[in-house]
PDB file of N, CA and C in Angstrom:
ATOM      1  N   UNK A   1       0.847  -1.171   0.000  1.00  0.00           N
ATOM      2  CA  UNK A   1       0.000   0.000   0.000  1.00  0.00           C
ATOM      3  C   UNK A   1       0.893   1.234   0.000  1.00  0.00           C
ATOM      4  N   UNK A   2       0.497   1.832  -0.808  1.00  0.00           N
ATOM      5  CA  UNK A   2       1.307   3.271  -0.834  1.00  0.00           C
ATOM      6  C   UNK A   2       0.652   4.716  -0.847  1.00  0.00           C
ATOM      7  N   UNK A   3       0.958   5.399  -0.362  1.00  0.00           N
ATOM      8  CA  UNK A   3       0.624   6.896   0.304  1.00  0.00           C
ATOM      9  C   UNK A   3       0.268   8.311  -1.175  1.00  0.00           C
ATOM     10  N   UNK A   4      -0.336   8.560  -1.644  1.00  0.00           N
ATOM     11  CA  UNK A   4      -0.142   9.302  -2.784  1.00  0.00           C
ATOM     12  C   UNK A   4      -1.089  10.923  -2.028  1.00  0.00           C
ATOM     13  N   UNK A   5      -0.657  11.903  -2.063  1.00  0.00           N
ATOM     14  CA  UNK A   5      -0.970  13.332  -1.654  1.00  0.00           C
ATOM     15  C   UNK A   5      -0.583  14.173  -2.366  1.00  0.00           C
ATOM     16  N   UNK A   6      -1.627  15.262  -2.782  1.00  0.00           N
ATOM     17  CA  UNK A   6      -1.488  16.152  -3.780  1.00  0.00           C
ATOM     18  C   UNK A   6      -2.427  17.539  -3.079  1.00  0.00           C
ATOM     19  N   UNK A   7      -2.357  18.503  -3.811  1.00  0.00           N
ATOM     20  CA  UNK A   7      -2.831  19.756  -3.482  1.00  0.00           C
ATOM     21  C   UNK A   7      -3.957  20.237  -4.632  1.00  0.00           C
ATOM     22  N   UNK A   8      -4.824  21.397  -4.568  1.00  0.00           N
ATOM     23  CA  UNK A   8      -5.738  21.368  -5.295  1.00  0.00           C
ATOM     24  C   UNK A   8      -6.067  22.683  -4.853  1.00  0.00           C
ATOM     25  N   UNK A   9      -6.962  23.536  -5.560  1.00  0.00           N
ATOM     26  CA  UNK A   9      -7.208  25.142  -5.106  1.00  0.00           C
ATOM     27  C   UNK A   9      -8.521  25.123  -5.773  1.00  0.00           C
ATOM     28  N   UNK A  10      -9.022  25.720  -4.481  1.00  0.00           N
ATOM     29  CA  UNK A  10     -10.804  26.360  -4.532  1.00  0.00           C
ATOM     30  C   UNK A  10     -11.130  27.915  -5.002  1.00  0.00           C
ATOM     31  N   UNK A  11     -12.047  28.104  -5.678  1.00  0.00           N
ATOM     32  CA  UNK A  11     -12.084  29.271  -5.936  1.00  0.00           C
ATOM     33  C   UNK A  11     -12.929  30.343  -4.620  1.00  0.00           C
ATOM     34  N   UNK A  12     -12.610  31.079  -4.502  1.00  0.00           N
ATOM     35  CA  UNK A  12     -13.142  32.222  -3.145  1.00  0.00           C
ATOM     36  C   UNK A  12     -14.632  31.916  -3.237  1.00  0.00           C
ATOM     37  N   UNK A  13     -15.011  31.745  -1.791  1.00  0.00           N
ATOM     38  CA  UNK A  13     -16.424  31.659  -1.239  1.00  0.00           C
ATOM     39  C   UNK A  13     -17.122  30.566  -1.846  1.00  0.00           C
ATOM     40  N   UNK A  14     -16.170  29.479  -2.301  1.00  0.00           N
ATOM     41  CA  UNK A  14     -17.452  28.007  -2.509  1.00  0.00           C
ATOM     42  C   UNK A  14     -16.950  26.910  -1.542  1.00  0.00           C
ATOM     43  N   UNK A  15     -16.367  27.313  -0.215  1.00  0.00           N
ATOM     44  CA  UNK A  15     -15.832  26.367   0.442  1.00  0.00           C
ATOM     45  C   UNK A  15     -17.213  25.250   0.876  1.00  0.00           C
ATOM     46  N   UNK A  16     -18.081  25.610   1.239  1.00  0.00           N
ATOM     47  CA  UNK A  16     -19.528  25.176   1.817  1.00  0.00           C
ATOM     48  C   UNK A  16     -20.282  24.596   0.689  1.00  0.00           C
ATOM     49  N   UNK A  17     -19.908  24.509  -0.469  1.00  0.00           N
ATOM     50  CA  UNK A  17     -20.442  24.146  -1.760  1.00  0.00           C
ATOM     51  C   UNK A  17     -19.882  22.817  -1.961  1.00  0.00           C
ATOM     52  N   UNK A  18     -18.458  23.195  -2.171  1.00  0.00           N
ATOM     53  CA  UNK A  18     -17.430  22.006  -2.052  1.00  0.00           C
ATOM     54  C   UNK A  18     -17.432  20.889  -1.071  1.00  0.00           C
ATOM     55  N   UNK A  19     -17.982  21.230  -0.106  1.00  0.00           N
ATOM     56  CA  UNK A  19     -18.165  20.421   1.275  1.00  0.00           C
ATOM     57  C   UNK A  19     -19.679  19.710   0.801  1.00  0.00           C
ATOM     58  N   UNK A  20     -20.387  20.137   0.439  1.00  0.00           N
ATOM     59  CA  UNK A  20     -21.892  19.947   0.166  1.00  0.00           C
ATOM     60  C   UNK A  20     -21.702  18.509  -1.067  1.00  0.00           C
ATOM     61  N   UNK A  21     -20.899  18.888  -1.983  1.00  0.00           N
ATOM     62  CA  UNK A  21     -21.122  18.296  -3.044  1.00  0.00           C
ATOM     63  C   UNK A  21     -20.244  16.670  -2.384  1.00  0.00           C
ATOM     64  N   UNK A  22     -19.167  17.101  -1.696  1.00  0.00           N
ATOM     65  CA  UNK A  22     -18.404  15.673  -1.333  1.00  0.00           C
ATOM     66  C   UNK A  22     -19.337  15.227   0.014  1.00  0.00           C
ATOM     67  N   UNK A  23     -20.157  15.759   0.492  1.00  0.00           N
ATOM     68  CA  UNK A  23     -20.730  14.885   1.095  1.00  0.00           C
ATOM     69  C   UNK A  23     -22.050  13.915   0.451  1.00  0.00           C
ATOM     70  N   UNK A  24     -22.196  14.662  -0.899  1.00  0.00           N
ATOM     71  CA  UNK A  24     -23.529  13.355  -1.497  1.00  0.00           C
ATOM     72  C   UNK A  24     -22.700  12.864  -2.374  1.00  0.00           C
ATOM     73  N   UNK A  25     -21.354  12.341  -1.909  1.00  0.00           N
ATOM     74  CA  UNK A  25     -20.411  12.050  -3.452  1.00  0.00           C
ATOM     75  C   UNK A  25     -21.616  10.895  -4.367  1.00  0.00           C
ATOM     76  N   UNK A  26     -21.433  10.518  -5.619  1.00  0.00           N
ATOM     77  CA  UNK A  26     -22.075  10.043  -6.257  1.00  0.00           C
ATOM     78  C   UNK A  26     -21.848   8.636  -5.664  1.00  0.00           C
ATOM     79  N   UNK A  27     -22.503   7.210  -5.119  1.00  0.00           N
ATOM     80  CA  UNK A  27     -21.927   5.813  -5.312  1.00  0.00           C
ATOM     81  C   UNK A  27     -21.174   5.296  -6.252  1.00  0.00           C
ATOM     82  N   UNK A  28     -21.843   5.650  -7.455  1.00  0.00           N
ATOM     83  CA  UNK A  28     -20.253   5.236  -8.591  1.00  0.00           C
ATOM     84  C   UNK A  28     -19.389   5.699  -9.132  1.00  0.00           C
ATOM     85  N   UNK A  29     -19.056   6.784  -8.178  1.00  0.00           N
ATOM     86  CA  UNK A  29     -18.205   7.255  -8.486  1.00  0.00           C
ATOM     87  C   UNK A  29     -16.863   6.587  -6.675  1.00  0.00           C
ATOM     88  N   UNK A  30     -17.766   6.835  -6.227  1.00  0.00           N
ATOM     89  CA  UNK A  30     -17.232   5.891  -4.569  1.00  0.00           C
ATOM     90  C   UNK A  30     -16.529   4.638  -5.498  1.00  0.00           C
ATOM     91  N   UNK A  31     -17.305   4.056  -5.958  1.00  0.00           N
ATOM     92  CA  UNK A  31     -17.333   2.437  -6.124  1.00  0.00           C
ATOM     93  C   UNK A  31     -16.339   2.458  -7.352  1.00  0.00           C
ATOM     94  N   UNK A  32     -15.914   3.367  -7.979  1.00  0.00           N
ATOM     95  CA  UNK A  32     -15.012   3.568  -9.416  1.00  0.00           C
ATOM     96  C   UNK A  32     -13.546   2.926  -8.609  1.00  0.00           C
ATOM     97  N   UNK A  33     -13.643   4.491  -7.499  1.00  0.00           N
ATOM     98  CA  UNK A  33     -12.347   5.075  -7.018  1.00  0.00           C
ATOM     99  C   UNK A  33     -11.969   3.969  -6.074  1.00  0.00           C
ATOM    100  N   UNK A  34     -13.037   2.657  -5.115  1.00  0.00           N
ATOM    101  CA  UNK A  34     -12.705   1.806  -4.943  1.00  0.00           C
ATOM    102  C   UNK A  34     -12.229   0.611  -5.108  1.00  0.00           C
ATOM    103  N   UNK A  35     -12.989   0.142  -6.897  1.00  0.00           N
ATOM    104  CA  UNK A  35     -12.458  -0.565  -8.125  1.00  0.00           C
ATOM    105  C   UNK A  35     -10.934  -0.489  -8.121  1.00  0.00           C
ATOM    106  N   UNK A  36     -10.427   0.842  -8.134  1.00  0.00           N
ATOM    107  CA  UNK A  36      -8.997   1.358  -8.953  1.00  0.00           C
ATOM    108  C   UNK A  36      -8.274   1.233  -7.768  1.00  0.00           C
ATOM    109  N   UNK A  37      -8.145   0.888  -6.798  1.00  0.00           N
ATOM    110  CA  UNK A  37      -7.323   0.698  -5.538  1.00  0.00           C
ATOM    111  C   UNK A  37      -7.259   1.811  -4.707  1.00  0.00           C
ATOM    112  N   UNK A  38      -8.376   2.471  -4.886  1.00  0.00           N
ATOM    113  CA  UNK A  38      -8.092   4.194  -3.737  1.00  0.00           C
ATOM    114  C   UNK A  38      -9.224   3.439  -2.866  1.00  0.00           C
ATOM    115  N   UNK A  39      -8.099   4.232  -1.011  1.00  0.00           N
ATOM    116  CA  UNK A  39      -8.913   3.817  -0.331  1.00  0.00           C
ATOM    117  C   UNK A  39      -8.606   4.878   1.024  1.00  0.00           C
ATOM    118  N   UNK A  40      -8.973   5.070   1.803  1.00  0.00           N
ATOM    119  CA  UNK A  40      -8.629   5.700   3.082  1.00  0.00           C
ATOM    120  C   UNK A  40      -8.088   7.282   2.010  1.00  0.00           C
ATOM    121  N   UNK A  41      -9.479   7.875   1.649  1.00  0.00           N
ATOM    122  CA  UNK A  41      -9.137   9.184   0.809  1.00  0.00           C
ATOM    123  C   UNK A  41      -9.647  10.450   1.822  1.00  0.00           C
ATOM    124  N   UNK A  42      -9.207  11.512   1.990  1.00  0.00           N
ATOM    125  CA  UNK A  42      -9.300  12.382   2.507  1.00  0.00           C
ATOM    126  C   UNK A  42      -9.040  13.586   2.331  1.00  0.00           C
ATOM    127  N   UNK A  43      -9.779  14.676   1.894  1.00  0.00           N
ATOM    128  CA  UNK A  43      -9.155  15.906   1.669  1.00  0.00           C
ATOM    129  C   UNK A  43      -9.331  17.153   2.955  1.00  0.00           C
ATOM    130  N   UNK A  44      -8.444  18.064   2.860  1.00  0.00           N
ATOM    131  CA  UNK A  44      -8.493  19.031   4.035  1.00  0.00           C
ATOM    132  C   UNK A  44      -8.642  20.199   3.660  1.00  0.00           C
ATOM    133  N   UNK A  45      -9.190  21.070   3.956  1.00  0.00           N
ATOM    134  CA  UNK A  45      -9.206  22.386   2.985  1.00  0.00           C
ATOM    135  C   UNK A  45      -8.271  23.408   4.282  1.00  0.00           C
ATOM    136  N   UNK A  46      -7.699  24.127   3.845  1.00  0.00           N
ATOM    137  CA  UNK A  46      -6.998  25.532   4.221  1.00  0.00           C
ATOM    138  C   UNK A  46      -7.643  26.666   4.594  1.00  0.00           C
ATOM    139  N   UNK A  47      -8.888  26.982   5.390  1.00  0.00           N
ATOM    140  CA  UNK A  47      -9.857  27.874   4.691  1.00  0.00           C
ATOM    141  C   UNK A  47      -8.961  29.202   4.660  1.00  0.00           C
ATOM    142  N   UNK A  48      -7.808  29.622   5.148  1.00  0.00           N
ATOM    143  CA  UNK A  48      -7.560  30.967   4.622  1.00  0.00           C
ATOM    144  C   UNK A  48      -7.113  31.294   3.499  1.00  0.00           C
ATOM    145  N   UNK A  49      -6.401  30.042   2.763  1.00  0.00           N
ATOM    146  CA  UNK A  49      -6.105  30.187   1.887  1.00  0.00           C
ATOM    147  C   UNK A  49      -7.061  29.255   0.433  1.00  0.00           C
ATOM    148  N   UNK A  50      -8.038  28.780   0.782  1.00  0.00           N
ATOM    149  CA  UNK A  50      -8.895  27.965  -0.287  1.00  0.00           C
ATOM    150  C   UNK A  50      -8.007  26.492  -0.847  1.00  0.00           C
ATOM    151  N   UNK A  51      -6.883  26.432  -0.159  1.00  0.00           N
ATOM    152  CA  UNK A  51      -6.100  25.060  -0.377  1.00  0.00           C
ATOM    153  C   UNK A  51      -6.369  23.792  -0.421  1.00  0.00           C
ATOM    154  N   UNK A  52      -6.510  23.201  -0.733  1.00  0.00           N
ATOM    155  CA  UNK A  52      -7.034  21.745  -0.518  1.00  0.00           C
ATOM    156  C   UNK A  52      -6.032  20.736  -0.357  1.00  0.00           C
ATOM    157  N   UNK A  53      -5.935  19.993   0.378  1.00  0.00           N
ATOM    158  CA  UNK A  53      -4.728  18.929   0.724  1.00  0.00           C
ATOM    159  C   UNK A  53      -5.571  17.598   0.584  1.00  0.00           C
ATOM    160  N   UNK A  54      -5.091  16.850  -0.238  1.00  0.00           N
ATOM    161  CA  UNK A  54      -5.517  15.268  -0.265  1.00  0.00           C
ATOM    162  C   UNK A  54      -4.616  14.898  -0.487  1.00  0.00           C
ATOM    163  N   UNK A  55      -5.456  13.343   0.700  1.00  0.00           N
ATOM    164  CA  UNK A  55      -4.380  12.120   0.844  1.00  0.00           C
ATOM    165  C   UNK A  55      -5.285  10.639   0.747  1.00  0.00           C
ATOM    166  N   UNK A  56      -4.427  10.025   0.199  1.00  0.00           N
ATOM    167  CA  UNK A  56      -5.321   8.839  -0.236  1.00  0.00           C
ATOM    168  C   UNK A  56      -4.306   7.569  -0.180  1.00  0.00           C
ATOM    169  N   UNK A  57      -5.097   6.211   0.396  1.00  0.00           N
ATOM    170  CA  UNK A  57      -4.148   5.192  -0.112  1.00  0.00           C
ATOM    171  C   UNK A  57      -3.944   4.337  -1.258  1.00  0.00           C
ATOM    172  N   UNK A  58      -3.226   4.296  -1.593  1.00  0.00           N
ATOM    173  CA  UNK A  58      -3.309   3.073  -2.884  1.00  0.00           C
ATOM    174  C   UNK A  58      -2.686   2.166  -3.178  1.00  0.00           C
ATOM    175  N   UNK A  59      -3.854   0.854  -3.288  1.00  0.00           N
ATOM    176  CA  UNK A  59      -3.130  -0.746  -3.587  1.00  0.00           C
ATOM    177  C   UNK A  59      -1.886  -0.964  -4.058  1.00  0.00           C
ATOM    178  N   UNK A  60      -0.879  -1.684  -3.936  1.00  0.00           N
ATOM    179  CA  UNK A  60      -0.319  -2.253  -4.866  1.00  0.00           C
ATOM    180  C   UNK A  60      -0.300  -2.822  -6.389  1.00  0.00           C
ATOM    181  N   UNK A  61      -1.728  -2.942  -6.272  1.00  0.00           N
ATOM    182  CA  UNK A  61      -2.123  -3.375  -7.883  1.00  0.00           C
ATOM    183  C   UNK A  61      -3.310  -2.377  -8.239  1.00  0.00           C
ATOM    184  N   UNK A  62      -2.902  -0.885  -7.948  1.00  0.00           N
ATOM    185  CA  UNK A  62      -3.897   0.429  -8.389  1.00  0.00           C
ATOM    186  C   UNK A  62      -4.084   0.124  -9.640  1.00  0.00           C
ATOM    187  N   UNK A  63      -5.160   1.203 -10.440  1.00  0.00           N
ATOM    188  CA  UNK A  63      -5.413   1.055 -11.210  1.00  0.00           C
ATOM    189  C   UNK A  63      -5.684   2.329 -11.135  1.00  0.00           C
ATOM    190  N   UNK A  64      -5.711   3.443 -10.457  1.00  0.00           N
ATOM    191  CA  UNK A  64      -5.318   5.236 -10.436  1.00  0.00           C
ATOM    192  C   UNK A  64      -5.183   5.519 -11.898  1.00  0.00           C
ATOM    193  N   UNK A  65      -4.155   5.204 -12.618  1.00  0.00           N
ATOM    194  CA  UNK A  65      -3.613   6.395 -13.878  1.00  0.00           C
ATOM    195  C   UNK A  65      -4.864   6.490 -14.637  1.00  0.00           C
ATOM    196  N   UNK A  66      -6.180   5.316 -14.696  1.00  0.00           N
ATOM    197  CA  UNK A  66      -6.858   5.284 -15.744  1.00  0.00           C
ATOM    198  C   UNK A  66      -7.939   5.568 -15.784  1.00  0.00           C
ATOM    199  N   UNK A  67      -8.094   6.160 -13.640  1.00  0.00           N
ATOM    200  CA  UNK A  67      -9.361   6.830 -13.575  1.00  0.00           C
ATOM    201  C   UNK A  67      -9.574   7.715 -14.254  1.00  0.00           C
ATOM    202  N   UNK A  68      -9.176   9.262 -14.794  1.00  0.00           N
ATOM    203  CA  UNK A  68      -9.122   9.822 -16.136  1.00  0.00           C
ATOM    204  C   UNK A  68     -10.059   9.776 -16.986  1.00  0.00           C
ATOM    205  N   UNK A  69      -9.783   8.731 -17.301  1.00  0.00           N
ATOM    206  CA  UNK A  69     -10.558   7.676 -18.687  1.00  0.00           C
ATOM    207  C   UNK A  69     -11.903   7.426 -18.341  1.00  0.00           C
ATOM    208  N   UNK A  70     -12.448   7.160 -16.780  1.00  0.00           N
ATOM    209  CA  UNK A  70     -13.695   6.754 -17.335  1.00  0.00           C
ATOM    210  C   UNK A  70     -14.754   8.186 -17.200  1.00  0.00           C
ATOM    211  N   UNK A  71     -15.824   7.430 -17.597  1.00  0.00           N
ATOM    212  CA  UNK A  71     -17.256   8.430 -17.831  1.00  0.00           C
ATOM    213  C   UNK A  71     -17.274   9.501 -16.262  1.00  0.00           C
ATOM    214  N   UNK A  72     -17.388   8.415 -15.111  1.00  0.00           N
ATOM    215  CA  UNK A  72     -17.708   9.052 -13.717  1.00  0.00           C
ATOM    216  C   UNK A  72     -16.979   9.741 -13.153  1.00  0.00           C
ATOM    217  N   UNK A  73     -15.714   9.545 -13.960  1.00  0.00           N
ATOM    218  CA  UNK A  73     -14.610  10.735 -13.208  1.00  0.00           C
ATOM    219  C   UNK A  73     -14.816  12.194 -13.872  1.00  0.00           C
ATOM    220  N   UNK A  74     -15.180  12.061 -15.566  1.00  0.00           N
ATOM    221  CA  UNK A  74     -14.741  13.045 -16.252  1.00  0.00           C
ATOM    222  C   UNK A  74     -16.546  13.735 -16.129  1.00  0.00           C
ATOM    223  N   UNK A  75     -17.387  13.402 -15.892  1.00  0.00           N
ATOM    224  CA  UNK A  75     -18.550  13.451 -14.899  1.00  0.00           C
ATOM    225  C   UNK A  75     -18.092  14.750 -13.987  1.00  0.00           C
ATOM    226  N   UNK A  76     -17.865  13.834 -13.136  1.00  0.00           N
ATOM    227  CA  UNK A  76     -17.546  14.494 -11.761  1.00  0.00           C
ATOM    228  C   UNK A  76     -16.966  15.566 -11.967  1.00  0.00           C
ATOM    229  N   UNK A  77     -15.479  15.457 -12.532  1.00  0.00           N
ATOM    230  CA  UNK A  77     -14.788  17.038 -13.157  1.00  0.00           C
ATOM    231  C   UNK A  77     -15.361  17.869 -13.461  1.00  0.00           C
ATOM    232  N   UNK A  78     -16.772  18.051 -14.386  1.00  0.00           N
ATOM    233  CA  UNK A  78     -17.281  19.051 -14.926  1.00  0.00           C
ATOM    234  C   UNK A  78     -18.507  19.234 -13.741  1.00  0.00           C
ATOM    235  N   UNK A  79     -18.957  18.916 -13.173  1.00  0.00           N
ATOM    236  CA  UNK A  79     -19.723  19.066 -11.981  1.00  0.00           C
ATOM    237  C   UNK A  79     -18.550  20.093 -11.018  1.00  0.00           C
ATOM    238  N   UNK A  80     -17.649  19.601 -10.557  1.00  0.00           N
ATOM    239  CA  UNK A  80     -16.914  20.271  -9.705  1.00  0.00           C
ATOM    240  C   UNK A  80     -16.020  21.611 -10.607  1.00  0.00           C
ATOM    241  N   UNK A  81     -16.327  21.744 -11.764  1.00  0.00           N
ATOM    242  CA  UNK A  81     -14.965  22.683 -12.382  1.00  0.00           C
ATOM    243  C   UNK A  81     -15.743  24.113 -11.817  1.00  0.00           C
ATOM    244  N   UNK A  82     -16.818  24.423 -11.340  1.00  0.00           N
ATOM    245  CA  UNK A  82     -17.413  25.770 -11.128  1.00  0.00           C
ATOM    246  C   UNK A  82     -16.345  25.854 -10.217  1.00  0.00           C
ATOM    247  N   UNK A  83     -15.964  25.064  -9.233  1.00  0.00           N
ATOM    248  CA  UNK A  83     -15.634  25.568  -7.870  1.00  0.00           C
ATOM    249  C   UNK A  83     -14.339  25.931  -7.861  1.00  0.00           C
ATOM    250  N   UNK A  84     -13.277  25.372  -8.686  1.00  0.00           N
ATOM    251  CA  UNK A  84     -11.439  24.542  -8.496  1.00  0.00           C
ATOM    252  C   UNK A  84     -11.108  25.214  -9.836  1.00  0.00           C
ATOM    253  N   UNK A  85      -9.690  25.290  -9.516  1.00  0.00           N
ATOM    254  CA  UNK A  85      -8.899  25.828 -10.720  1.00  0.00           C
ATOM    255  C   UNK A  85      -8.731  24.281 -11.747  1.00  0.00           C
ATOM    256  N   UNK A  86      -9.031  24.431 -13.088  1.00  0.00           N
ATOM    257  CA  UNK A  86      -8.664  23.276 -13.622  1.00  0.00           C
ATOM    258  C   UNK A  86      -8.477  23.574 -14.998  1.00  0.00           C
ATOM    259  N   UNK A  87      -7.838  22.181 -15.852  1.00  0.00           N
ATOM    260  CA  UNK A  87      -7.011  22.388 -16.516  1.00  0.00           C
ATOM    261  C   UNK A  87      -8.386  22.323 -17.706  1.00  0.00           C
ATOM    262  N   UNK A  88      -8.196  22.473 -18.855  1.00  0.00           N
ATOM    263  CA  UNK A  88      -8.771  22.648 -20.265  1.00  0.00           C
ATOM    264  C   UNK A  88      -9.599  21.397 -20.160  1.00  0.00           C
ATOM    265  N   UNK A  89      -9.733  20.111 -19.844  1.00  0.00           N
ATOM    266  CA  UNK A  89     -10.348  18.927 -19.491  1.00  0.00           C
ATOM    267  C   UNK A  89     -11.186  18.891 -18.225  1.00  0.00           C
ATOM    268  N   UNK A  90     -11.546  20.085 -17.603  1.00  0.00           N
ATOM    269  CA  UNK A  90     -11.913  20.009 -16.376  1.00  0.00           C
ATOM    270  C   UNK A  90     -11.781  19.366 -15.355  1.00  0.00           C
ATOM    271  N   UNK A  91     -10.471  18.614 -15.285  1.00  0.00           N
ATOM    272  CA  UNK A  91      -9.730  17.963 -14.341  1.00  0.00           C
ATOM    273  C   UNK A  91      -8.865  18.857 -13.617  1.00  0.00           C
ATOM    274  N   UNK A  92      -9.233  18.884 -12.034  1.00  0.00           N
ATOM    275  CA  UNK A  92      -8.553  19.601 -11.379  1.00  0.00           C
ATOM    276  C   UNK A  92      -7.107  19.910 -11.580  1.00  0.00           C
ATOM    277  N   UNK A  93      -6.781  21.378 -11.025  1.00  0.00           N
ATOM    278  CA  UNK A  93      -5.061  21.388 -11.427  1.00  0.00           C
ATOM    279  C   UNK A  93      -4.426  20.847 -10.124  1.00  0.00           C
ATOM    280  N   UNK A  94      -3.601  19.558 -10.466  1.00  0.00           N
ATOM    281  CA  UNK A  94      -3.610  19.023  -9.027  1.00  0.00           C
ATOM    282  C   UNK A  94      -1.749  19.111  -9.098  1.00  0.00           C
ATOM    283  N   UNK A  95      -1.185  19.353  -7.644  1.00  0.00           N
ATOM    284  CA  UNK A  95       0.397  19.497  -7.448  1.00  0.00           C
ATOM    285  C   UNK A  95       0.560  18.444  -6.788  1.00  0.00           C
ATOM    286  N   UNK A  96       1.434  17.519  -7.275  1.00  0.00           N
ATOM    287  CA  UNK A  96       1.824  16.465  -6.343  1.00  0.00           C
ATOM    288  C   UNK A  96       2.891  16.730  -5.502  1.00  0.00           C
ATOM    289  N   UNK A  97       2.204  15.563  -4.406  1.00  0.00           N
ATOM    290  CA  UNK A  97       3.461  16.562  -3.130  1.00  0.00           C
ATOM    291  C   UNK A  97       4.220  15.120  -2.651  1.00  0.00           C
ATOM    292  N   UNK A  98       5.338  14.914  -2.808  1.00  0.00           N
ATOM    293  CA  UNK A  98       6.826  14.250  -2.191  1.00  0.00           C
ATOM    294  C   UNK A  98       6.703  14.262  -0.333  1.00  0.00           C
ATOM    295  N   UNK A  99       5.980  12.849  -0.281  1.00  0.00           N
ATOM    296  CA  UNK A  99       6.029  12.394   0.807  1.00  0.00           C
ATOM    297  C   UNK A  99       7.892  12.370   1.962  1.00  0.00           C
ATOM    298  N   UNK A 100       7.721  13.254   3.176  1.00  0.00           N
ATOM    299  CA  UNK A 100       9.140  13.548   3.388  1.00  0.00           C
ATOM    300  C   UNK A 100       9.035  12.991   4.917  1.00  0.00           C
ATOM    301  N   UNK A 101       8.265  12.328   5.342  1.00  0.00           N
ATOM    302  CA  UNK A 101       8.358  12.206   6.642  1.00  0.00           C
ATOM    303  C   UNK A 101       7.006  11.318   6.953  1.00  0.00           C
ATOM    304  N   UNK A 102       7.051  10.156   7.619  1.00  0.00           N
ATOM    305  CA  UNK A 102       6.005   9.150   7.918  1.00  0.00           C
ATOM    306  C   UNK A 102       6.113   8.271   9.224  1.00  0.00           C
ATOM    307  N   UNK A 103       5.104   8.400  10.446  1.00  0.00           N
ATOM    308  CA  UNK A 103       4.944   7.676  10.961  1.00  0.00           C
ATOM    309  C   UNK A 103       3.794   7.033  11.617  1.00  0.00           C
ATOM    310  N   UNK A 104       4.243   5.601  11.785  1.00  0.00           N
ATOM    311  CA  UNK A 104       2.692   4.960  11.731  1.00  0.00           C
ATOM    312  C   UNK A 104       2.954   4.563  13.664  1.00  0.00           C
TER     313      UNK A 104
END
């Protein structure tokens, strides 16, 4: 199992929107991201700065790179692009962040 965390940015005053929408997340879209080996996912928001911090675990035998690809992700992207900075595909602009320190 391995540790994957990245960053993500909200646009001003939809913090309560953003919160709203991940709490009715869709089931198949749950059940995609559970398919593909994500598990123990969690995001944190910054509220002074609209930051978003996620952390998620993933299998050994993930299947992550190809969420992308399906219908429920690229779904979801355009549902969420009102809120998040994102790229021309409406997939969030996400910074991956270099795990530097871990204890269990």
């Amino acid at each position: 199992m391995m540790r994957n965390a990245f960053t993500m940015q909200l646009k001003p005053g939809v913090e309560a929107e953003y919160k709203r929408r991940h709490d009715e997340i869709w089931p198949e879209l749950a059940k995609t991201l559970s398919e593909a080996g994500v598990s123990d996912y969690s995001i944190f928001l910054d509220t002074a700065t609209g930051r978003l911090f996620a952390v998620q675990k993933l299998s050994d035998d993930n299947t992550a790179d190809a969420l992308p690809e399906t219908e429920v992700v690229k779904k979801w992207w355009a549902y969420m692009a009102d809120l998040m900075d994102t790229n021309p595909d409406n997939s969030p602009v996400c910074v991956p962040l270099r795990e530097v320190f871990h204890l269990d």
